[in-house]
Protein backbone atom coordinates (compact mmCIF):
# COMPACT_ATOMS: atom_id res chain seq x y z
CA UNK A 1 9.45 32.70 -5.83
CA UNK A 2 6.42 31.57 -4.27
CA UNK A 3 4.04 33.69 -6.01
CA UNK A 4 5.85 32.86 -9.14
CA UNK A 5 4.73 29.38 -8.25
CA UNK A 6 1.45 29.99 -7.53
CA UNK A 7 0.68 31.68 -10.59
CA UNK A 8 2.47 29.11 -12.65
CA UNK A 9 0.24 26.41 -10.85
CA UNK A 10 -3.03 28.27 -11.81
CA UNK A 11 -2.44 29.02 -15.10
CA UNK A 12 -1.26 24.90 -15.50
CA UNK A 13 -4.26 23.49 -13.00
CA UNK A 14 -7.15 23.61 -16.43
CA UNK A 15 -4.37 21.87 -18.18
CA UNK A 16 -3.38 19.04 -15.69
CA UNK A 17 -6.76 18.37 -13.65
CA UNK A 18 -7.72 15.96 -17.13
CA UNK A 19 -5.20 14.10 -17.38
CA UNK A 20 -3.58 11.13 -15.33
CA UNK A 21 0.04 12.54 -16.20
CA UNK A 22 -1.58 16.20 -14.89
CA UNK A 23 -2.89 14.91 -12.13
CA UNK A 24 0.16 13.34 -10.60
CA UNK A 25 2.18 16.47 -11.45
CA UNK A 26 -0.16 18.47 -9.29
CA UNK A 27 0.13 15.46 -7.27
CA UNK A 28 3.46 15.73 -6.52
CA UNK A 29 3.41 19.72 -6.86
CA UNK A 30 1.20 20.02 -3.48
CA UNK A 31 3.53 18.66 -0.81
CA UNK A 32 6.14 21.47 -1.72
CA UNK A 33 3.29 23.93 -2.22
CA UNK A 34 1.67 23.26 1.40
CA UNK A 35 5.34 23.47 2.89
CA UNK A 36 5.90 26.56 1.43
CA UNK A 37 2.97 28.13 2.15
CA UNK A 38 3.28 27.06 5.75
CA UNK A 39 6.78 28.74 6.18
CA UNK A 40 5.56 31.97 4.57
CA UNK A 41 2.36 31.88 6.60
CA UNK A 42 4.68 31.47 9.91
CA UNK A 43 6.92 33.77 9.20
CA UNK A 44 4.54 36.34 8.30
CA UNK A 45 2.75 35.44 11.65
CA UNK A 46 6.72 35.98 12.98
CA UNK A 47 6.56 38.90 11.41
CA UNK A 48 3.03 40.39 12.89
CA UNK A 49 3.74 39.15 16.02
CA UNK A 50 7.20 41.18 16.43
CA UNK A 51 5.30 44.22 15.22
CA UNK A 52 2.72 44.18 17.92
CA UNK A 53 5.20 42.91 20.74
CA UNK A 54 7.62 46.18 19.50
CA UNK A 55 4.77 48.77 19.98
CA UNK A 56 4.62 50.36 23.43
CA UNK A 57 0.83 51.70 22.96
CA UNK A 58 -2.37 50.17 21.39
CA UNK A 59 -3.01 52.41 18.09
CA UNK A 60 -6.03 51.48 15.74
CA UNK A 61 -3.41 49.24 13.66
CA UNK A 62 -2.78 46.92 16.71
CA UNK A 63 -6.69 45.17 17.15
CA UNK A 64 -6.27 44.81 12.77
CA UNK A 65 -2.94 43.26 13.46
CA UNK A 66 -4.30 40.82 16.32
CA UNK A 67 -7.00 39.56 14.15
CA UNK A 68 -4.83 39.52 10.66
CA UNK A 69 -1.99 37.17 12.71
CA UNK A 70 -4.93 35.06 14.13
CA UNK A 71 -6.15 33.84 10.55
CA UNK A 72 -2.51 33.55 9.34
CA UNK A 73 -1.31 31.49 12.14
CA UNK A 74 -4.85 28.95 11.20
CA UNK A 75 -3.59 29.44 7.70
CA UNK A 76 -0.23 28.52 8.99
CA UNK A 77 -1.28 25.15 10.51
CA UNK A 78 -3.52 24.71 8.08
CA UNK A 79 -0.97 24.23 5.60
CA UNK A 80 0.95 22.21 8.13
CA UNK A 81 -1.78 20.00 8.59
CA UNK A 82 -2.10 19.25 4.80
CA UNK A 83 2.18 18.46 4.56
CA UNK A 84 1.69 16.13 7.34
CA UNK A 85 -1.58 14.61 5.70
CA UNK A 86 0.89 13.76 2.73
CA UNK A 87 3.47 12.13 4.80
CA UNK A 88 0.99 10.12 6.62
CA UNK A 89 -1.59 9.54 4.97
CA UNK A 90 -5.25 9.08 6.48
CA UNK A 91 -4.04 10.87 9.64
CA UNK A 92 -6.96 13.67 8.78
CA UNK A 93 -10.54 12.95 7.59
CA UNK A 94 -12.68 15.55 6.12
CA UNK A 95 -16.57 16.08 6.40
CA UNK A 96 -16.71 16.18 2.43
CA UNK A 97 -15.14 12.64 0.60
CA UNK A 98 -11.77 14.50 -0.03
CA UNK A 99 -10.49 14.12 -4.06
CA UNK A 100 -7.00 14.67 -3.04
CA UNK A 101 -5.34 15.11 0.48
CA UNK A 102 -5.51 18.95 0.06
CA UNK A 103 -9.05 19.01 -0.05
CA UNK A 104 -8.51 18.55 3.95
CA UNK A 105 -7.90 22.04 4.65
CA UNK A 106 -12.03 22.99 4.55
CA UNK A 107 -12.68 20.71 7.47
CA UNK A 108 -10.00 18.60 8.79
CA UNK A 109 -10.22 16.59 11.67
CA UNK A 110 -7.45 14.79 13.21
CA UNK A 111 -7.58 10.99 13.47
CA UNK A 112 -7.10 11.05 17.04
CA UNK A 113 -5.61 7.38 17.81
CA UNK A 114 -2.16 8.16 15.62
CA UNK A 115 0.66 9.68 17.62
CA UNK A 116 2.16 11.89 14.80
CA UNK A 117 -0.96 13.84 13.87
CA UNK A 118 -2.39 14.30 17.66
CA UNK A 119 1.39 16.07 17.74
CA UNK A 120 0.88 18.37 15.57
CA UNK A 121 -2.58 19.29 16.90
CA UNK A 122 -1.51 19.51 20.35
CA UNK A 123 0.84 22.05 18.72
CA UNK A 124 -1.57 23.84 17.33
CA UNK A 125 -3.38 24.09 20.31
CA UNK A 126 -0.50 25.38 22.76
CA UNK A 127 -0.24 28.05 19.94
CA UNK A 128 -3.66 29.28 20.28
CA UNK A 129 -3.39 29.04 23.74
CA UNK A 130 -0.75 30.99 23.84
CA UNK A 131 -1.32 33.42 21.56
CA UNK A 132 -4.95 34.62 23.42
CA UNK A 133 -2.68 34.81 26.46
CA UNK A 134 -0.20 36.55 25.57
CA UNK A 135 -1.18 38.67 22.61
CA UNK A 136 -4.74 39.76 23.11
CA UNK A 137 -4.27 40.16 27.30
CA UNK A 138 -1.14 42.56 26.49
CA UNK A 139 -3.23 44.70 23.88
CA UNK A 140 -5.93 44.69 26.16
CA UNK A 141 -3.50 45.39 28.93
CA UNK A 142 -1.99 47.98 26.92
CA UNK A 143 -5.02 49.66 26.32
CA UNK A 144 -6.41 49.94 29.94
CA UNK A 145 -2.86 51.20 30.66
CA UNK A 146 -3.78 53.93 28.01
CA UNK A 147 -7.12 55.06 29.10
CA UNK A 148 -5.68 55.48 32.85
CA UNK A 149 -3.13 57.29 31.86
């Protein structure tokens, strides 16, 4: 269904980005789109992250896998961060004048002085936090484990 969606939305987007009437359907098409996207990314990053916890020894698929769930989980927030950019807005600037509040995904900063956004980063942060402590020191664990054995 997603991909339906996507597709559908790039075959409309040299239609709508012209008009006023396209522009507020794309308008109101990108809060669903960056919610979407952000449960597929973190489920797929669900979904990577079982696979390496599963595996008992470090293969060549596992330092692929670490990297591959690394960009989804930024994709992940990054999505997040553009949902909660359309239910409050201004609480992300970007280096570039943004034309729409999607346009914060190339370089978002959060406006640090608003509770709900610093949440969300703080989130984002435990995550990556997190994820170099547990994931990457158990592959590298793993594979120490390996070469002494």
């Amino acid at each position: 269904m997603l991909l339906a969606l996507q597709l559908f939305g790039v075959l409309l987007y040299p239609f709508m980005d012209e008009s006023a009437i396209g522009r507020a359907a794309l308008s109101s098409f990108a809060p669903w789109s960056s919610v979407l996207h952000a449960v597929f990314y973190f489920y797929t990053s669900f979904a990577l992250l079982r696979f390496m916890v599963l595996d008992r020894f470090v293969t060549t698929d596992e330092p692929w896998a670490t990297g591959a769930t690394f960009t989804v989980v930024a994709w992940a927030f990054a999505y997040t961060f553009m949902a909660v950019q359309f239910i409050w807005p201004g609480s992300f600037t970007a280096a570039i004048a943004p034309r729409c509040p999607a346009d914060v995904v190339r370089d978002a900063l959060p406006v640090v002085h608003e509770p709900d956004e610093r949440s969300w980063v703080m989130i984002e942060q435990v995550a990556g936090l997190m994820y170099v402590a547990l994931v990457v020191s158990r592959t590298v664990g793993l594979t120490i484990a390996r070469q002494r054995a």
